[in-house]
Protein backbone atom coordinates (compact mmCIF):
# COMPACT_ATOMS: atom_id res chain seq x y z
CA UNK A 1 -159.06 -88.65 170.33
CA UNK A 2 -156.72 -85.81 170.10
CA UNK A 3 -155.47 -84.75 166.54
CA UNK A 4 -158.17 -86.26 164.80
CA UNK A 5 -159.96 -84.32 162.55
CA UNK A 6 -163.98 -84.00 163.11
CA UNK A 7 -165.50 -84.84 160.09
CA UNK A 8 -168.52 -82.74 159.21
CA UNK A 9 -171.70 -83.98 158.81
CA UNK A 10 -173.40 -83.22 155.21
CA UNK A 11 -177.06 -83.68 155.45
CA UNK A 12 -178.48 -86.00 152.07
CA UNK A 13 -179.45 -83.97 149.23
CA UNK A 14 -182.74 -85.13 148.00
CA UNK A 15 -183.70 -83.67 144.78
CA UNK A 16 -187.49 -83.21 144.30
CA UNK A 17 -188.77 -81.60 140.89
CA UNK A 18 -190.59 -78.75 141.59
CA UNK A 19 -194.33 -79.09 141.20
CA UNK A 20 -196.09 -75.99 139.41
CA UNK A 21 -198.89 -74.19 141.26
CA UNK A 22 -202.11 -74.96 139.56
CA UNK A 23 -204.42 -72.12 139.69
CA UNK A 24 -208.08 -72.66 139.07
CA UNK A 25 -210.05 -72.48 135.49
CA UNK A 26 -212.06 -69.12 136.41
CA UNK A 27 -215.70 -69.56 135.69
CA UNK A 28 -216.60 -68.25 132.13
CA UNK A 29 -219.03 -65.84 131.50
CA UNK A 30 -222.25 -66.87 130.71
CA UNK A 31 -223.10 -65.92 126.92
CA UNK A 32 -226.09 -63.23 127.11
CA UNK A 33 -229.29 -64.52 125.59
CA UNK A 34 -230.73 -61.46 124.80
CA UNK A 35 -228.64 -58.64 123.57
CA UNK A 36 -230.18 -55.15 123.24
CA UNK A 37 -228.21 -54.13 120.06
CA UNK A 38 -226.39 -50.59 118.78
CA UNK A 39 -229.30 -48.07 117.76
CA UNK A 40 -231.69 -49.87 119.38
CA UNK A 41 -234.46 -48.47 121.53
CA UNK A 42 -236.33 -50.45 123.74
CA UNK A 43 -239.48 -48.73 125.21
CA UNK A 44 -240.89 -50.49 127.80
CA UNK A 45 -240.62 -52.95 130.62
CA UNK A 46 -238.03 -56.13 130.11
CA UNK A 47 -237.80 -59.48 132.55
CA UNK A 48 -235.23 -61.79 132.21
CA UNK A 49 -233.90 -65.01 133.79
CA UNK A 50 -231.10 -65.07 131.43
CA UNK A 51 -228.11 -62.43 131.23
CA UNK A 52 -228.89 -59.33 129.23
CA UNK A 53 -226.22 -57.21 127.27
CA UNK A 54 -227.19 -53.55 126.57
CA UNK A 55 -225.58 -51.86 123.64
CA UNK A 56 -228.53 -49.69 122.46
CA UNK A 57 -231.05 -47.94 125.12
CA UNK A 58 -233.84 -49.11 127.03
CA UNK A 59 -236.54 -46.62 128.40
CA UNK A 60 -237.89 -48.53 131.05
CA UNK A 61 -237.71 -51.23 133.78
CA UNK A 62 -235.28 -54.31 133.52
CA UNK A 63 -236.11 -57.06 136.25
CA UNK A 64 -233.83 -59.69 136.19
CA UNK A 65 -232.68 -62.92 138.14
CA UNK A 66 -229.10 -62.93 136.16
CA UNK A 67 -226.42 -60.81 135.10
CA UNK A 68 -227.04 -57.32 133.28
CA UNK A 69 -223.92 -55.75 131.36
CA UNK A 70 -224.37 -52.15 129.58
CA UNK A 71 -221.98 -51.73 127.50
CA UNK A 72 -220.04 -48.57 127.12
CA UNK A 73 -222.55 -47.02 124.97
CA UNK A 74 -225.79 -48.79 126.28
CA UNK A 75 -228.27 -46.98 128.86
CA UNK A 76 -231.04 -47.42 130.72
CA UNK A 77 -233.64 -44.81 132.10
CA UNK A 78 -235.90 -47.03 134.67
CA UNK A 79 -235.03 -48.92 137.48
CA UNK A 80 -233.60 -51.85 137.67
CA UNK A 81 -233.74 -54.91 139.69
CA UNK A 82 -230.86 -57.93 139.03
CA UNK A 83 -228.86 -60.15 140.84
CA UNK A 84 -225.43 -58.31 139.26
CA UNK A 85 -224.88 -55.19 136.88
CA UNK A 86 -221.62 -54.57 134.80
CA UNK A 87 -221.97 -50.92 133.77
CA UNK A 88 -219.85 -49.13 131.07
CA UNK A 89 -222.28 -47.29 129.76
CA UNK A 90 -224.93 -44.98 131.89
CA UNK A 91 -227.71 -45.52 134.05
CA UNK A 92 -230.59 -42.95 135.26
CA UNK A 93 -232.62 -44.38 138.13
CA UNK A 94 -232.66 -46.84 140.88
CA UNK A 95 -230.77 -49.95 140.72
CA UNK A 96 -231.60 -52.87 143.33
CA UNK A 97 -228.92 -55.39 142.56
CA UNK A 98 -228.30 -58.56 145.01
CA UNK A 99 -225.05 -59.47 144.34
CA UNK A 100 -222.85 -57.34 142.74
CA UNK A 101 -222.43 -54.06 141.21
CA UNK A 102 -219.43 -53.30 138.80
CA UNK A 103 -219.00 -49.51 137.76
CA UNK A 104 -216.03 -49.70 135.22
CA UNK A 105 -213.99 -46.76 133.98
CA UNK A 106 -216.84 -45.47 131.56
CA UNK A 107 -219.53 -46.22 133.53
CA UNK A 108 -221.68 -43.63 135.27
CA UNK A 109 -225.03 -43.71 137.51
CA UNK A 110 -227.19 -41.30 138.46
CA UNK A 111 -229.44 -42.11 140.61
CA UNK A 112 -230.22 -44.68 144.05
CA UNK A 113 -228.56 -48.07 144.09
CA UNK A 114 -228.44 -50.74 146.50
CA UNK A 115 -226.00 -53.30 145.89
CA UNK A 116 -224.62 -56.29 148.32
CA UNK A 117 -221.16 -55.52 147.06
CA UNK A 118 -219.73 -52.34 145.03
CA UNK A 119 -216.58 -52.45 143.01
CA UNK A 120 -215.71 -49.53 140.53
CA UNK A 121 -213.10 -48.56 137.96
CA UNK A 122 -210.92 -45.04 138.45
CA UNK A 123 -213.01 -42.79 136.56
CA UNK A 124 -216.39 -44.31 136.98
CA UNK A 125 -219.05 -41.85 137.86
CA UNK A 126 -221.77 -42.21 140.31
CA UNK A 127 -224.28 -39.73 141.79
CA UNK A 128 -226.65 -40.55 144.44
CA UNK A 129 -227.68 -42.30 147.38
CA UNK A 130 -225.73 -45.66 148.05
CA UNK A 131 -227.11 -48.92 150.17
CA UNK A 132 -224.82 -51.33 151.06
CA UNK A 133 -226.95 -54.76 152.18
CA UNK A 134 -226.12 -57.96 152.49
CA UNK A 135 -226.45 -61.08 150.55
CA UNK A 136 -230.00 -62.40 150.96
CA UNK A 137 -229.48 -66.12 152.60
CA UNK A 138 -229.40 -68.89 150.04
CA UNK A 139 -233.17 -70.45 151.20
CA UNK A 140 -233.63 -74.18 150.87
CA UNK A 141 -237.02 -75.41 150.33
CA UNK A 142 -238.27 -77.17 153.60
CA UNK A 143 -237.86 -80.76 153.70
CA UNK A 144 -241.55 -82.56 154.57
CA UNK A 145 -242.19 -84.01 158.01
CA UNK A 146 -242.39 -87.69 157.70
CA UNK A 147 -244.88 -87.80 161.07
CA UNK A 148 -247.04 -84.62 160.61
CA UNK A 149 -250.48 -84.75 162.24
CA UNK A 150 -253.14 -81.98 161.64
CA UNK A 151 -254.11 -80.74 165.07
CA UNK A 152 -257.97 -81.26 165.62
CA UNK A 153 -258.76 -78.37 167.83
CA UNK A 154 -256.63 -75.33 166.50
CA UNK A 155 -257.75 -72.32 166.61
CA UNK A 156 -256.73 -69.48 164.01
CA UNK A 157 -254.28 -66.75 165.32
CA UNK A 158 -256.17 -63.37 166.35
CA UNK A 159 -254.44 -60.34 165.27
């Protein structure tokens, strides 16, 4: 008991290699299908399911359910409705976008725009009245009802 040392207790080293954090493959870009090229004017309305890429002009409306990138010396004078806008270039008008709105360092708006989410670049330039709204809901197509009987004596709604 007395004059005996203590002996210390060593935990057991356990040597684990070190796993590398993995991040995530970001999404690539879908390629545009139409792309409004350098010294081009385009005179008129444009709709669009696929992306659009603006190097030229267009004097008009762009409606689209994708993305719409003007590129720093693209423009459009119209309005615009999309689902997301990456401007470098210059926009006159209103811009209704439902998703989101990128104003990068070159990029300049004049006019209305209301955008779900705004992000912009030191240097971007925007005049005008800003909406922020939200997201509209993703909306799923009602399933059927497997029992669903007509009722005989309805009556339409008066209003």
């Amino acid at each position: 008991m007395f004059g005996k040392k203590k002996e210390e207790y060593q935990a057991p080293v356990v040597e684990e290699p070190v796993q590398e954090i993995v991040k995530p493959e970001p999404k690539p870009e879908p390629k545009p299908s139409t792309i409004i090229g350098k010294g081009v004017v385009v005179v008129g309305n444009f709709d669009s399911k696929e992306p659009i890429e603006v190097l030229g002009t267009i004097r008009g409306n762009i409606r689209s359910t994708s993305k719409v990138s003007i590129r720093e010396n693209g423009s459009l004078v119209g309005e615009a409705a999309l689902r997301s806008l990456d401007l470098e270039g210059r926009i006159e008008g209103t811009v209704l976008c439902s998703d989101e709105t990128f104003i990068r360092s070159t990029g300049a708006l004049k006019g209305n725009l209301s955008t779900a989410s705004l992000r912009t670049d030191e240097g971007s330039a925007f005049e005008g009245k800003l909406s922020m709204v939200p997201k509209p809901p993703v909306v799923k197509e009602p399933e059927p009802v497997a029992d669903a009987q007509p009722i005989e004596d309805a009556q339409p709604i008066e209003q």
